[in-house]
ModelCIF file with pLDDT and N, C-alpha, C, O atoms, coordinates in Angstrom:
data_MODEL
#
_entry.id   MODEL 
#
_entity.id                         1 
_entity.type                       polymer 
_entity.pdbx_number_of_molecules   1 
#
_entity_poly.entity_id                      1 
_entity_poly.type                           'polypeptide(L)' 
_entity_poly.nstd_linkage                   no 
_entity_poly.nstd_monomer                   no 
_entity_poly.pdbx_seq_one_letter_code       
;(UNK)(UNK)(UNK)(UNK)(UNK)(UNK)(UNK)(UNK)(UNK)(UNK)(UNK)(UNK)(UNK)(UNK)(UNK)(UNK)
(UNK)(UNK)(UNK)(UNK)(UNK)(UNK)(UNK)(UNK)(UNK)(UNK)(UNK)(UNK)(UNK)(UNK)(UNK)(UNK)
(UNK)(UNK)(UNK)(UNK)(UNK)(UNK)
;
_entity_poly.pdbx_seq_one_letter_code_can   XXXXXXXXXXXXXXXXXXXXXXXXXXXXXXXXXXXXXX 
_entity_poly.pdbx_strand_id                 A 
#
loop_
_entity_poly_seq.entity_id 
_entity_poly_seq.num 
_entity_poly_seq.mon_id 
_entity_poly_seq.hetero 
1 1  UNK n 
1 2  UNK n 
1 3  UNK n 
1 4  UNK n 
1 5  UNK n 
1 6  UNK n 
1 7  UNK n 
1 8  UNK n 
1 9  UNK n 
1 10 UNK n 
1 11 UNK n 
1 12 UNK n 
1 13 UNK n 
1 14 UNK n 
1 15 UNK n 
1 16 UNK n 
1 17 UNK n 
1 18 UNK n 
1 19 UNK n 
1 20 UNK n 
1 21 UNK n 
1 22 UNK n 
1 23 UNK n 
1 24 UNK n 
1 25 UNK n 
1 26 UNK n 
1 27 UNK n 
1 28 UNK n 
1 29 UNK n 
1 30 UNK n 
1 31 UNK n 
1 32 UNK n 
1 33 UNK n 
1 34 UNK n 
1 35 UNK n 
1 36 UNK n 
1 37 UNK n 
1 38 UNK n 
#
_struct_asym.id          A 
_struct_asym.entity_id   1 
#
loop_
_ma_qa_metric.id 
_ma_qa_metric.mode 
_ma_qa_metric.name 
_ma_qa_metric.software_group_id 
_ma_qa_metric.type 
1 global pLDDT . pLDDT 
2 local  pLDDT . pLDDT 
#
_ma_qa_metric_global.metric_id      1 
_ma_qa_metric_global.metric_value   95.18 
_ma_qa_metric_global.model_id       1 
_ma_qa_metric_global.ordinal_id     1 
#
loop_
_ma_qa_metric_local.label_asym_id 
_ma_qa_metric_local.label_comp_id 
_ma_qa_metric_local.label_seq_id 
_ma_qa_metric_local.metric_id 
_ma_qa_metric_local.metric_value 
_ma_qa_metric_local.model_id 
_ma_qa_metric_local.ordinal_id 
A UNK 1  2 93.00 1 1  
A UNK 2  2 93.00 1 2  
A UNK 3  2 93.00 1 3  
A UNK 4  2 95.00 1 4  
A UNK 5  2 96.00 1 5  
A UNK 6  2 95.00 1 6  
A UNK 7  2 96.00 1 7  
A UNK 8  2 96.00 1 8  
A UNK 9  2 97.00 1 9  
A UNK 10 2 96.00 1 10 
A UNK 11 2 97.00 1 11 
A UNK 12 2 97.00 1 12 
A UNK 13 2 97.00 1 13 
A UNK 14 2 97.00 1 14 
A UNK 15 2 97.00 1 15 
A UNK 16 2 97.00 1 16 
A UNK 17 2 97.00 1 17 
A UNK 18 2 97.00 1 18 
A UNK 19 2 97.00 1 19 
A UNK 20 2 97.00 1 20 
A UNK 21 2 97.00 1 21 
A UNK 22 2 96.00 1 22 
A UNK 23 2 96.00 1 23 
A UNK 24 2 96.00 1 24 
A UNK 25 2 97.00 1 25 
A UNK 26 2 96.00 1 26 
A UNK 27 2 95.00 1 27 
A UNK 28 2 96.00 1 28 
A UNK 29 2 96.00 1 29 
A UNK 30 2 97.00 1 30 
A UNK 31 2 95.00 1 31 
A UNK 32 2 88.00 1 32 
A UNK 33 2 92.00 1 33 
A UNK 34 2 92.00 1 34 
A UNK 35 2 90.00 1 35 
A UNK 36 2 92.00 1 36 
A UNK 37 2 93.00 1 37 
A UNK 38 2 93.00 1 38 
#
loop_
_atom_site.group_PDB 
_atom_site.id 
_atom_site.type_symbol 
_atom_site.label_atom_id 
_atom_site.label_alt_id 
_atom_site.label_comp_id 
_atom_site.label_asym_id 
_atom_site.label_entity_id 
_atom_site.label_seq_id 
_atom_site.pdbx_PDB_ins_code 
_atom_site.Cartn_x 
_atom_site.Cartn_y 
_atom_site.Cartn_z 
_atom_site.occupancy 
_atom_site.B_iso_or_equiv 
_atom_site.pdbx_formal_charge 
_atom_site.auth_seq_id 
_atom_site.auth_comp_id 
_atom_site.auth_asym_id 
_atom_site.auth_atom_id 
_atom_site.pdbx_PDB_model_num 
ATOM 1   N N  . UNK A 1 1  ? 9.112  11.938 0.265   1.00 93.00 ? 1  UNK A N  1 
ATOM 2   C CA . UNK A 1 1  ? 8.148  11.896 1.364   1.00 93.00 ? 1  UNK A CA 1 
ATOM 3   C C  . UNK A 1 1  ? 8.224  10.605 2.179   1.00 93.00 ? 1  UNK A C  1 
ATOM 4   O O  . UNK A 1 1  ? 7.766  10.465 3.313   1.00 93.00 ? 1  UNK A O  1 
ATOM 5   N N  . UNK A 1 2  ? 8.880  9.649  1.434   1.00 93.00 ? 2  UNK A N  1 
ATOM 6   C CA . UNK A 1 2  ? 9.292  8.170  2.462   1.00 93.00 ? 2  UNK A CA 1 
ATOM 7   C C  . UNK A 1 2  ? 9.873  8.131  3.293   1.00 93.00 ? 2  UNK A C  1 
ATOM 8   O O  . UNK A 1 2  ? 10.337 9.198  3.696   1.00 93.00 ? 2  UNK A O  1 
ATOM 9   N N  . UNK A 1 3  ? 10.167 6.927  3.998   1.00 93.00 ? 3  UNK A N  1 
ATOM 10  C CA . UNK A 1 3  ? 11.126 6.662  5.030   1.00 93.00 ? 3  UNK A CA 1 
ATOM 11  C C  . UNK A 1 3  ? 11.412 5.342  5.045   1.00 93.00 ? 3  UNK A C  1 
ATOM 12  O O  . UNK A 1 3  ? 10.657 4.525  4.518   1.00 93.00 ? 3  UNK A O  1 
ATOM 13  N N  . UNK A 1 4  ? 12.374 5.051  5.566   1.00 95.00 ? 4  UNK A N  1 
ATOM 14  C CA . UNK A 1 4  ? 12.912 3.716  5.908   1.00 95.00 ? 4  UNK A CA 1 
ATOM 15  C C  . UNK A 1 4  ? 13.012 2.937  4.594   1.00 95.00 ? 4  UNK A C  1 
ATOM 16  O O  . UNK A 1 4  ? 13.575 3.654  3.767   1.00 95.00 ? 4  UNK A O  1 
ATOM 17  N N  . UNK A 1 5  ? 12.695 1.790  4.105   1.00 96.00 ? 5  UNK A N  1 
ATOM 18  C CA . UNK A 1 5  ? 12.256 0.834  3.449   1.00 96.00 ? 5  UNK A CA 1 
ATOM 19  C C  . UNK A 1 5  ? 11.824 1.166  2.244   1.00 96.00 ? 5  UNK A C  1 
ATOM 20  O O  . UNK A 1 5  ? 12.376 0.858  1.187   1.00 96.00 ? 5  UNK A O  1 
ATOM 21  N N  . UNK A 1 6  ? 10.363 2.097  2.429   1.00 95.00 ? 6  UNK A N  1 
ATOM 22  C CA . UNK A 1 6  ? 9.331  2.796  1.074   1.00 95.00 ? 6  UNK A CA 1 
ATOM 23  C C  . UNK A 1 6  ? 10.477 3.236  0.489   1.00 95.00 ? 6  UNK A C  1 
ATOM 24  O O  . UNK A 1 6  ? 10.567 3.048  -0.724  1.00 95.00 ? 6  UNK A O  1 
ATOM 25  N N  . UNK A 1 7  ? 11.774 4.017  1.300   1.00 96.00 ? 7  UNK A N  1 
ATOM 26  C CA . UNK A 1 7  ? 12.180 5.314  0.551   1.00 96.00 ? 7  UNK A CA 1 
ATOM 27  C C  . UNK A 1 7  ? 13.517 4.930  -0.109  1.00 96.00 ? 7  UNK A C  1 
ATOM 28  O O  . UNK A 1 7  ? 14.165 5.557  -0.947  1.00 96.00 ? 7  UNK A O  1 
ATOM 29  N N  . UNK A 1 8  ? 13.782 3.689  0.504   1.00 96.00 ? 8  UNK A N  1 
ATOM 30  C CA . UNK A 1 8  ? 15.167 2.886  -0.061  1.00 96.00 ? 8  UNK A CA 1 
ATOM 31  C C  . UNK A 1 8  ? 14.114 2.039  -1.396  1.00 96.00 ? 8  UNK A C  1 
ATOM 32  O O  . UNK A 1 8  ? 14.739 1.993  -2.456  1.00 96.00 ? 8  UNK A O  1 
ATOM 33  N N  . UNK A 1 9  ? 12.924 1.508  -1.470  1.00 97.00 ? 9  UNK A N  1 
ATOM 34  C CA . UNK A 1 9  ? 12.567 0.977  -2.441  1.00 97.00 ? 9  UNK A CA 1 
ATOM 35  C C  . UNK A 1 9  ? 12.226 1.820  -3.599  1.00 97.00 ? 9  UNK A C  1 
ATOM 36  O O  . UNK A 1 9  ? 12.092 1.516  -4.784  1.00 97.00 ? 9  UNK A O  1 
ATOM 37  N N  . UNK A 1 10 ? 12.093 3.182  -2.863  1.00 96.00 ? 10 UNK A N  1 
ATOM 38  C CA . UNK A 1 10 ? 11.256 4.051  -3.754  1.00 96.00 ? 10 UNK A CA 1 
ATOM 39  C C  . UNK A 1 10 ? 12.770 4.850  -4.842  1.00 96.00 ? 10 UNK A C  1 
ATOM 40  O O  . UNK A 1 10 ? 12.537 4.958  -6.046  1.00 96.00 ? 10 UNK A O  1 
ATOM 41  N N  . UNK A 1 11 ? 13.925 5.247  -4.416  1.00 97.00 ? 11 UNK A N  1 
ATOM 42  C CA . UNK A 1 11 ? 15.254 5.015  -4.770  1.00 97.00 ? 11 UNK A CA 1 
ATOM 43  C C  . UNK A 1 11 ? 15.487 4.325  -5.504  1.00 97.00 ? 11 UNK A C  1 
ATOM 44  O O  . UNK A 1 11 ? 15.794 4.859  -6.570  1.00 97.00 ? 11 UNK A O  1 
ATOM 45  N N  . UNK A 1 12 ? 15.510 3.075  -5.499  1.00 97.00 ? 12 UNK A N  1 
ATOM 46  C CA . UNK A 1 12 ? 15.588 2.196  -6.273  1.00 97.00 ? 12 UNK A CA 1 
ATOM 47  C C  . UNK A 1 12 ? 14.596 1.908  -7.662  1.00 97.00 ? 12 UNK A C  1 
ATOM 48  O O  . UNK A 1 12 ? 15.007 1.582  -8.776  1.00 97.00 ? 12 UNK A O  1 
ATOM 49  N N  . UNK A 1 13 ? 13.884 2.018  -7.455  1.00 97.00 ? 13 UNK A N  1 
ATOM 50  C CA . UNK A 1 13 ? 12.428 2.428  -8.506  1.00 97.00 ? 13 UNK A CA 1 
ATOM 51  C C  . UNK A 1 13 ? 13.263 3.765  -9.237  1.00 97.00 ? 13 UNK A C  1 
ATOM 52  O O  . UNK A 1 13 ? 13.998 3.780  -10.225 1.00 97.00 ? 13 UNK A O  1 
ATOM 53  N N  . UNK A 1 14 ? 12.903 4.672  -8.481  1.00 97.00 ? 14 UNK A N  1 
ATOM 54  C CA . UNK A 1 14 ? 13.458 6.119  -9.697  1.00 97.00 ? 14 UNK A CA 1 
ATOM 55  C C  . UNK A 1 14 ? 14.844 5.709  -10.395 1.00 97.00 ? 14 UNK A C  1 
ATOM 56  O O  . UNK A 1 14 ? 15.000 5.902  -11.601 1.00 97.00 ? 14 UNK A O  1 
ATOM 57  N N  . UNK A 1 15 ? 15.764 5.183  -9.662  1.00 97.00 ? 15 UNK A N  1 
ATOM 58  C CA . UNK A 1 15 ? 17.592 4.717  -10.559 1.00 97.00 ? 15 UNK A CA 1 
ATOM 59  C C  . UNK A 1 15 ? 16.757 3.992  -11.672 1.00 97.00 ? 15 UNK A C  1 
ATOM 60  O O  . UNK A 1 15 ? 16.651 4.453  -12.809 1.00 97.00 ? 15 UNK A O  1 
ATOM 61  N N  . UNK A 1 16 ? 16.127 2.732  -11.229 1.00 97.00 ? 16 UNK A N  1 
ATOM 62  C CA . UNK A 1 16 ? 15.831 2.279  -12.265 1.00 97.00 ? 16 UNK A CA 1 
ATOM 63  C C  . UNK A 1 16 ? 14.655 2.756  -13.486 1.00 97.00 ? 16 UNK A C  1 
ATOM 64  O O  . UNK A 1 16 ? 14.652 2.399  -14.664 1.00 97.00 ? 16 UNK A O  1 
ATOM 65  N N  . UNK A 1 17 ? 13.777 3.582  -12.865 1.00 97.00 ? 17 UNK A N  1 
ATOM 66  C CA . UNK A 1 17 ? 13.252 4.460  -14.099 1.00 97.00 ? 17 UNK A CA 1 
ATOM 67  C C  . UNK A 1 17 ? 14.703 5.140  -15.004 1.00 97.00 ? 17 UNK A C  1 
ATOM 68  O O  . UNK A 1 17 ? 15.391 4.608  -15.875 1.00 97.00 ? 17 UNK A O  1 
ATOM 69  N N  . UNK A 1 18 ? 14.789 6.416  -14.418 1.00 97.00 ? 18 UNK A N  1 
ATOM 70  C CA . UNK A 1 18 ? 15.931 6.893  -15.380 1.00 97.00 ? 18 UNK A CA 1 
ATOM 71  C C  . UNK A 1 18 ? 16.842 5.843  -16.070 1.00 97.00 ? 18 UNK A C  1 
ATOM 72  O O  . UNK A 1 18 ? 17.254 6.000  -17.219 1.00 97.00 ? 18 UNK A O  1 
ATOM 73  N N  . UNK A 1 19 ? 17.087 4.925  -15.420 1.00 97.00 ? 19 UNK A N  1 
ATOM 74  C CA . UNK A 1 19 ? 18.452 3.917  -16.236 1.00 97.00 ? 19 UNK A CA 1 
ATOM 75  C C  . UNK A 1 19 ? 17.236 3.362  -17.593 1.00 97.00 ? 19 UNK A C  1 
ATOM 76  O O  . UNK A 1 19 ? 17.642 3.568  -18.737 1.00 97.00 ? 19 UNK A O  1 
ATOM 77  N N  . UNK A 1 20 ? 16.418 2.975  -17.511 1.00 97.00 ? 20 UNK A N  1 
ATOM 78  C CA . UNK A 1 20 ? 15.299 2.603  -18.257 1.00 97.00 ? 20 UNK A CA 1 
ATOM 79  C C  . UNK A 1 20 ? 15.386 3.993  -19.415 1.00 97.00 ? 20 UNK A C  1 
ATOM 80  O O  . UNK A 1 20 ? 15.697 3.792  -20.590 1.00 97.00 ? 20 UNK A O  1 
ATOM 81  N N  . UNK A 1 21 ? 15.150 5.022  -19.025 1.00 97.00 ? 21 UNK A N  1 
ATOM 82  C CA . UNK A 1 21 ? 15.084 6.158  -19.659 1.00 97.00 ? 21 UNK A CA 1 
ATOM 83  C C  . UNK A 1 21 ? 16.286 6.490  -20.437 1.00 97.00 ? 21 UNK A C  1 
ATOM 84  O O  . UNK A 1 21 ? 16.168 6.910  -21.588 1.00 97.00 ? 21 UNK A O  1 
ATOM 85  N N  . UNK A 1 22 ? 17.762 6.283  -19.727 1.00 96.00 ? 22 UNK A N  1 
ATOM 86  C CA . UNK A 1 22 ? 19.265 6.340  -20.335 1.00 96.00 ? 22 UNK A CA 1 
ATOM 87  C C  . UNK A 1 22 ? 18.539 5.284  -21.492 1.00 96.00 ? 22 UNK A C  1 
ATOM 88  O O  . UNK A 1 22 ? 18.033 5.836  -22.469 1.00 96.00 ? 22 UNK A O  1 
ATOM 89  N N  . UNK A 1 23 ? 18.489 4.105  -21.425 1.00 96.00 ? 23 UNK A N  1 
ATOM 90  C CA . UNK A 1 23 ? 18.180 3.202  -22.490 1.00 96.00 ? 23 UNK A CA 1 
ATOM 91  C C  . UNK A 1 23 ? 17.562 3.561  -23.789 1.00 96.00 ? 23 UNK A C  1 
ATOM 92  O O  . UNK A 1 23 ? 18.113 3.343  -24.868 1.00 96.00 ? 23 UNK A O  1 
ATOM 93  N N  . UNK A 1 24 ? 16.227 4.202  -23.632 1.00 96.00 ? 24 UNK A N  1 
ATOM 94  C CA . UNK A 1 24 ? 15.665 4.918  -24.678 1.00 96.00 ? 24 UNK A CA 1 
ATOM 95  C C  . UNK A 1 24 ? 16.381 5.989  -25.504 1.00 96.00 ? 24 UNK A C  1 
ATOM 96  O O  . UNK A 1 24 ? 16.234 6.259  -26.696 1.00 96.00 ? 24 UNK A O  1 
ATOM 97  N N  . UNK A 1 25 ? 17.257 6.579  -24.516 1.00 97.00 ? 25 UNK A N  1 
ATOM 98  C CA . UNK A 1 25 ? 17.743 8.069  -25.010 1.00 97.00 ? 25 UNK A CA 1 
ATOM 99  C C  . UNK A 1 25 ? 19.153 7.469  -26.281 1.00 97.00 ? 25 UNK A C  1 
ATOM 100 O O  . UNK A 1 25 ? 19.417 7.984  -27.367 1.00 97.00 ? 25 UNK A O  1 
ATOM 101 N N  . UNK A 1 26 ? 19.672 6.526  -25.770 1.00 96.00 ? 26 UNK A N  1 
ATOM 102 C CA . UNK A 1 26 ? 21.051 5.847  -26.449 1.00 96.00 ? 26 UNK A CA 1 
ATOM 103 C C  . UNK A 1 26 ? 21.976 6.500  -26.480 1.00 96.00 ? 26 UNK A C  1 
ATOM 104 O O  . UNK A 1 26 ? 22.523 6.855  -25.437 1.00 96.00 ? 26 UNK A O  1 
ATOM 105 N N  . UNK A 1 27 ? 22.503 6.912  -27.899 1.00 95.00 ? 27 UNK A N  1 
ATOM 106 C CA . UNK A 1 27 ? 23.173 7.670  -28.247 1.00 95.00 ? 27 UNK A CA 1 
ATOM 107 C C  . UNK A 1 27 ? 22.954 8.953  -28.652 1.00 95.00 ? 27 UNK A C  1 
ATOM 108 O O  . UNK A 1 27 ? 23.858 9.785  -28.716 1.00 95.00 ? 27 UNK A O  1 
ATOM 109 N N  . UNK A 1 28 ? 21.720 9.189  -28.951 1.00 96.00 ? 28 UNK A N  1 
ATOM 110 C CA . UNK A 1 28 ? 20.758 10.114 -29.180 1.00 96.00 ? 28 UNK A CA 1 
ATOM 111 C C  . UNK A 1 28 ? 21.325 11.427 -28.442 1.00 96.00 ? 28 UNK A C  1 
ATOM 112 O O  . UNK A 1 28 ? 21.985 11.356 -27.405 1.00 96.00 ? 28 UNK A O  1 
ATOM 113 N N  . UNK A 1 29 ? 20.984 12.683 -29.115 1.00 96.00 ? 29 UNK A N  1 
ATOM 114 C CA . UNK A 1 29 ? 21.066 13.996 -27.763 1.00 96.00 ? 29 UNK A CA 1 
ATOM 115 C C  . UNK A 1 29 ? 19.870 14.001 -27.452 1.00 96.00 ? 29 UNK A C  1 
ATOM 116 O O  . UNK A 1 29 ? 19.801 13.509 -26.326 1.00 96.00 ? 29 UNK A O  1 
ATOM 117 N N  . UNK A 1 30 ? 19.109 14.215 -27.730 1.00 97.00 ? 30 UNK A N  1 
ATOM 118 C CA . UNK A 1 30 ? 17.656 14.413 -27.004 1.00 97.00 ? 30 UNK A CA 1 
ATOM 119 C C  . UNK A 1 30 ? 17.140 13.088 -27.358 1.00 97.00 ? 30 UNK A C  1 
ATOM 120 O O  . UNK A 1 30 ? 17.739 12.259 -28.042 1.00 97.00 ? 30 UNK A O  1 
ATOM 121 N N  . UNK A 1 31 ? 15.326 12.884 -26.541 1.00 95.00 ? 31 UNK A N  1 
ATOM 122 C CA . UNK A 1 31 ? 15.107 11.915 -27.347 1.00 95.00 ? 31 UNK A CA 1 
ATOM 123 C C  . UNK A 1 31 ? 13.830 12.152 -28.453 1.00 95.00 ? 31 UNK A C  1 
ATOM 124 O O  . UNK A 1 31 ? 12.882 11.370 -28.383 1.00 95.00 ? 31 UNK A O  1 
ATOM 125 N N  . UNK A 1 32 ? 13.817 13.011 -29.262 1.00 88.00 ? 32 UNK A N  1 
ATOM 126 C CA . UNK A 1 32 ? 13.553 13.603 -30.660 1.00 88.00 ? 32 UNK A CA 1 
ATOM 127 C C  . UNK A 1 32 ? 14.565 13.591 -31.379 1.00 88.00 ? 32 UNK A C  1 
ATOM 128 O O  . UNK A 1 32 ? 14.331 14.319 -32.344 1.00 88.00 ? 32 UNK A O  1 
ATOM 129 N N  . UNK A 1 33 ? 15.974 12.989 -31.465 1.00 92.00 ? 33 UNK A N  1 
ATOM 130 C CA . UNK A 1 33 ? 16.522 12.846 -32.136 1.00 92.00 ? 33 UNK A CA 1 
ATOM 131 C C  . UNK A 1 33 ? 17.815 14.045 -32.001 1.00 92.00 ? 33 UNK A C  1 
ATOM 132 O O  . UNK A 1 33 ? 18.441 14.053 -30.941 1.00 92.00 ? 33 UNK A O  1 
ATOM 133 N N  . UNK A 1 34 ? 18.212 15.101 -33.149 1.00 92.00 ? 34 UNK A N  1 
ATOM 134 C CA . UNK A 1 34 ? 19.362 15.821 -32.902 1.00 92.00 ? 34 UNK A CA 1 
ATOM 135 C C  . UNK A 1 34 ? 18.313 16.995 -32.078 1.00 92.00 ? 34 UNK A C  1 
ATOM 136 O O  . UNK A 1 34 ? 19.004 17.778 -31.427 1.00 92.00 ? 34 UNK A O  1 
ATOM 137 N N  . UNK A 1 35 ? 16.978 17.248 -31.982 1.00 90.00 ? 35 UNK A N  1 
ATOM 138 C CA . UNK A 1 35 ? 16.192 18.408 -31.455 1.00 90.00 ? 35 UNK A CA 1 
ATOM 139 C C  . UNK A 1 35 ? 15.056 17.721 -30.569 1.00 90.00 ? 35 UNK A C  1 
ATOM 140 O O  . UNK A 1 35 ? 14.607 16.576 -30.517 1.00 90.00 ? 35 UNK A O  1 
ATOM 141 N N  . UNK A 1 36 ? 14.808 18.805 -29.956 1.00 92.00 ? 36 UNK A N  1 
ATOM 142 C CA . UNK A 1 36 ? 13.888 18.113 -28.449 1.00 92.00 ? 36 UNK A CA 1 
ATOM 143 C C  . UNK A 1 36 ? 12.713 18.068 -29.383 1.00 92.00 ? 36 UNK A C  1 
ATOM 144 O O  . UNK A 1 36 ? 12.354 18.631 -30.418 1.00 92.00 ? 36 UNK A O  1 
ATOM 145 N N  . UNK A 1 37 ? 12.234 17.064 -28.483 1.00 93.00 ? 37 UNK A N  1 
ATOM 146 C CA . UNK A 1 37 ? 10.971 16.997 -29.354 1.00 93.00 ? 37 UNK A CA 1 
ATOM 147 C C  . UNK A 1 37 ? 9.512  16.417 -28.017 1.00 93.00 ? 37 UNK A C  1 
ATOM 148 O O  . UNK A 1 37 ? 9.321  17.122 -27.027 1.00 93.00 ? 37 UNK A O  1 
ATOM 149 N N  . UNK A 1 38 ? 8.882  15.451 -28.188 1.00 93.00 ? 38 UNK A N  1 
ATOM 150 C CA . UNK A 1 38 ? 7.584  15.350 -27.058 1.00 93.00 ? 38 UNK A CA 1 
ATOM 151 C C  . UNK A 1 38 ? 7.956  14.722 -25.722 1.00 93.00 ? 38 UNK A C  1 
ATOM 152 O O  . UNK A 1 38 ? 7.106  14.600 -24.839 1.00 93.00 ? 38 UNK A O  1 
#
């Protein structure tokens, strides 16, 4: 729903959520371990 600036910052925010999120997940398949879990 951004533009300009918001939507290049707001981009940047979500990469870095998920990369944050890659982090948690590791090596892991899910992150419940070998089965999905919460």
């Amino acid at each position: 729903s951004g533009k300009g600036e918001d939507q290049e910052a707001a981009k940047k925010e979500l990469t870095e959520f998920l990369k944050t999120m890659e982090g948690e997940l590791g090596e892991k398949r899910f992150f419940g371990g070998d089965t999905i879990g919460f």
